[in-house]
Protein backbone atom coordinates (compact mmCIF):
# COMPACT_ATOMS: atom_id res chain seq x y z
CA UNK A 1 -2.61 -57.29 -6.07
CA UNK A 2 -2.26 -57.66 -2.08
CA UNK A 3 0.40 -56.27 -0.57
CA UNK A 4 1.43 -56.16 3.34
CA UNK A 5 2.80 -53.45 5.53
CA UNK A 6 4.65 -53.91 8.73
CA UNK A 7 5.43 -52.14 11.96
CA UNK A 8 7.04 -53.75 14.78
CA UNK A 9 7.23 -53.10 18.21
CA UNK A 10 8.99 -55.02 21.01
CA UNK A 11 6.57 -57.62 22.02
CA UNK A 12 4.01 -56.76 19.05
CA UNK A 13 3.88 -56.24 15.06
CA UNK A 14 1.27 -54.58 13.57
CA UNK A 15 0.47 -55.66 9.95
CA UNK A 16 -2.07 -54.34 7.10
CA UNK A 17 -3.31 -55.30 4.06
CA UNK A 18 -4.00 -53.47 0.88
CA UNK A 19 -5.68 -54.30 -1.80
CA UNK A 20 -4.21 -52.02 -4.76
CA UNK A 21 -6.65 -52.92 -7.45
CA UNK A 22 -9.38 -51.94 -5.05
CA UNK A 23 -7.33 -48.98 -3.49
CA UNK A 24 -8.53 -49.80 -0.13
CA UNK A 25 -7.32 -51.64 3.76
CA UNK A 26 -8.39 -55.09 3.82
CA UNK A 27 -7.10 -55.60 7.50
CA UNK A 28 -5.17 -54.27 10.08
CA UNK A 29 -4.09 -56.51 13.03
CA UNK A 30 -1.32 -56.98 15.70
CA UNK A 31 0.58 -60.50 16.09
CA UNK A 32 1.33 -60.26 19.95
CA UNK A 33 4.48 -62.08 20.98
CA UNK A 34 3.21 -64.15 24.00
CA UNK A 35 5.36 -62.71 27.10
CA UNK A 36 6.31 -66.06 28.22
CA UNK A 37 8.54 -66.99 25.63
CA UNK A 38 12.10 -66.17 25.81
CA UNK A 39 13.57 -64.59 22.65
CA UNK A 40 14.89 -67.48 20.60
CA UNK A 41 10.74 -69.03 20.97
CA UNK A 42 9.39 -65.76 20.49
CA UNK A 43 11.35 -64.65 17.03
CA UNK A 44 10.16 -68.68 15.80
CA UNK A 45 6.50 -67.80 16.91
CA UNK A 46 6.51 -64.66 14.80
CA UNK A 47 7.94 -66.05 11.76
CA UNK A 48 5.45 -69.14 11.71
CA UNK A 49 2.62 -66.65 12.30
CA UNK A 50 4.14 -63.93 9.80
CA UNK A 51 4.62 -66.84 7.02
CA UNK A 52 0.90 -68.23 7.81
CA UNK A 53 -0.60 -64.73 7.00
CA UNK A 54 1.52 -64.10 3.93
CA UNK A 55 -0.29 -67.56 2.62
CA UNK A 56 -3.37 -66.97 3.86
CA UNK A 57 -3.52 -63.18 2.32
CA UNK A 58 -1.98 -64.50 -0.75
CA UNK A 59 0.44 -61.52 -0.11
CA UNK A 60 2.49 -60.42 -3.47
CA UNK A 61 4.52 -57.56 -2.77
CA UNK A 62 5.82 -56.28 1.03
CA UNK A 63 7.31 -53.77 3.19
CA UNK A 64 8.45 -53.06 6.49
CA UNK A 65 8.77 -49.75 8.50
CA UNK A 66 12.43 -50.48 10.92
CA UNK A 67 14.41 -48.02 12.98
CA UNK A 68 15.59 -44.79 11.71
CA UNK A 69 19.23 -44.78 11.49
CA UNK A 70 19.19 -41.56 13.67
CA UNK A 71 17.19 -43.12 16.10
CA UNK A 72 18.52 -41.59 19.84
CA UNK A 73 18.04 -45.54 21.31
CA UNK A 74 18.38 -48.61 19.69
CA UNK A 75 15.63 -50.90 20.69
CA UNK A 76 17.58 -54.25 20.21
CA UNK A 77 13.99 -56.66 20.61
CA UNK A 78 12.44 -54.55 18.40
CA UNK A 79 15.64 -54.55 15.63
CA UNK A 80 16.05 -58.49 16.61
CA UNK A 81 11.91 -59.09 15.34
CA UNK A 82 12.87 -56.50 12.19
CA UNK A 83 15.43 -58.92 10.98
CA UNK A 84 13.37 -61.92 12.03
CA UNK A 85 10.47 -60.24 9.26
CA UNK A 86 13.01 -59.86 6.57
CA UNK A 87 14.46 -63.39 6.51
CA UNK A 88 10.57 -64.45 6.46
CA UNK A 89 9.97 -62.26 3.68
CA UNK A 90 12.28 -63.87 1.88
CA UNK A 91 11.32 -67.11 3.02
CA UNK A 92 8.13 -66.82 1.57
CA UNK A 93 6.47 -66.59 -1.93
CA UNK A 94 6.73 -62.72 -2.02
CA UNK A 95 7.57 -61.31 -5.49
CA UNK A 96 9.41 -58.30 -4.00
CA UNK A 97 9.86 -56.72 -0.99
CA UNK A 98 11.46 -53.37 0.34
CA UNK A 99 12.51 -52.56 4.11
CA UNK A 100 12.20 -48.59 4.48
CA UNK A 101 12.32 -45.73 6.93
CA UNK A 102 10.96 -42.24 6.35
CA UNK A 103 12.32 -41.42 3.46
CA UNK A 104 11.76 -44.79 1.29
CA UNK A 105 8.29 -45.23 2.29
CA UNK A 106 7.20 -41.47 1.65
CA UNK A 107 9.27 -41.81 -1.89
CA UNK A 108 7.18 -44.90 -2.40
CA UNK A 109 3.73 -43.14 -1.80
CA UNK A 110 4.94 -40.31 -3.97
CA UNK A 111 4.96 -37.80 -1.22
CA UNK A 112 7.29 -35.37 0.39
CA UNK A 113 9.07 -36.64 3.33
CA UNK A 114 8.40 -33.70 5.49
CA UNK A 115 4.78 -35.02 5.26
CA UNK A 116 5.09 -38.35 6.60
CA UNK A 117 5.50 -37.72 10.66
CA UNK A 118 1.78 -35.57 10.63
CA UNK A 119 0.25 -38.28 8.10
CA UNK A 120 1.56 -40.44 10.72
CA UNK A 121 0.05 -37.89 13.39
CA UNK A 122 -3.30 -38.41 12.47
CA UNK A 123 -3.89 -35.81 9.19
CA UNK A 124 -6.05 -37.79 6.60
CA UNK A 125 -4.01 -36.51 3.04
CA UNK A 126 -4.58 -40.03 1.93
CA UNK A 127 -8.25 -41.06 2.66
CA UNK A 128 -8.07 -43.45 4.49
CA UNK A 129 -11.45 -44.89 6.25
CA UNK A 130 -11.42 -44.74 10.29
CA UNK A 131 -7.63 -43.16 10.05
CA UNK A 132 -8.81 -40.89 13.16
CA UNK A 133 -9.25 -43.89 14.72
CA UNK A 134 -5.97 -45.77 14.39
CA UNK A 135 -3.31 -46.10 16.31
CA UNK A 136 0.38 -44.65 14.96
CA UNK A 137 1.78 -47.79 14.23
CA UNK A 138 -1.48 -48.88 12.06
CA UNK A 139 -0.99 -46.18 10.38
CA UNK A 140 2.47 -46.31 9.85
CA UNK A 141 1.87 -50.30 8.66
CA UNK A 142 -0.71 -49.29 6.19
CA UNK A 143 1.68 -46.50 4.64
CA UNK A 144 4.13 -49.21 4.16
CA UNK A 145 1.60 -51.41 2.39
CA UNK A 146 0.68 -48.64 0.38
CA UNK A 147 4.09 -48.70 -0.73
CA UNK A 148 4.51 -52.03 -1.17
CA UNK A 149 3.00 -51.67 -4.40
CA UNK A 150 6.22 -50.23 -5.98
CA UNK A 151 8.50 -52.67 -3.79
C-alpha cells in the first residue's frame, strides 16, 4: 500500500510517499505555488497538481500535517492551501484519509507525543535513510505518511 504525507507552507507543499509493504520513502518533493498567481489560480494549480500525483502514485491512504490549534499566528495562505488539500483528498480515489497535528500523527506512529518536535528536529528514532539530510517539513510530511497507514 502507498500512502502520502503532506506539509504545507505558504507558497509550497511538501509531499512524501511511503511504501508500507516495503517500509520505506519512495519520494519526497515540494509542489511550488508559482508566485505569479493570485490566490484563487494558485489554490486551482495545487489541487490539479495534488490530484495528478495521487493518480500517478496510485496513492491509497493520506494525511496531512495543518496548524496547531495553539499556534501564536495564524498563517491564513498556509490554512487557505490546508483546506484546498482536504477537499482534494476527498476529491480523489483515496480510501481514507486523516488531517492531524502533533498529537494524531504521533498516536498514529505509535509514539509518545513529547517525541515528535526532536524526531522532527533531526533525531533518527525511526530509521529513516538521509533523515540528517532533510529539511523539517520533509520530515514532518514523511511522519504523516507513515501514519497514513492507519488513516
Amino acid at each position: 500500500m502507498k500512502t502520502i504525507g503532506i506539509r504545507a507552507a505558504p507558497r509550497t507543499v511538501t509531499f512524501a510517499i511511503f511504501d508500507t509493504k516495503n517500509v520505506e520513502v519512495l519520494n519526497v518533493e515540494k509542489i511550488k505555488i508559482p508566485a505569479a498567481f493570485d490566490a484563487p489560480e494558485a489554490l486551482k494549480y495545487l489541487r490539479s497538481n495534488l490530484l495528478d500525483v495521487l493518480r500517478e502514485y496510485e496513492i491509497d491512504h493520506a494525511g496531512i500535517r495543518i496548524t496547531e490549534a495553539s499556534a501564536k499566528t495564524m498563517n491564513i495562505p498556509r490554512i487557505q492551501i490546508e483546506g484546498v488539500i482536504q477537499e482534494s483528498f476527498a476529491s480523489s480515489q483515496l480510501k481514507s484519509y486523516y488531517i492531524g497535528q502533533i498529537a494524531s500523527i504521533s498516536k498514529r506512529l505509535g509514539i509518545d507525543r513529547t517525541r515528535f518536535k526532536p524526531i522532527v528536529s533531526g533525531e533518527n528514532d525511526l530509521q529513516i535513510d538521509n533523515w540528517d539530510k532533510m529539511k523539517t517539513e520533509e520530515r514532518e510530511a514523511i511522519l504523516c505518511a507513515m501514519g497514513a497507514k492507519h488513516a
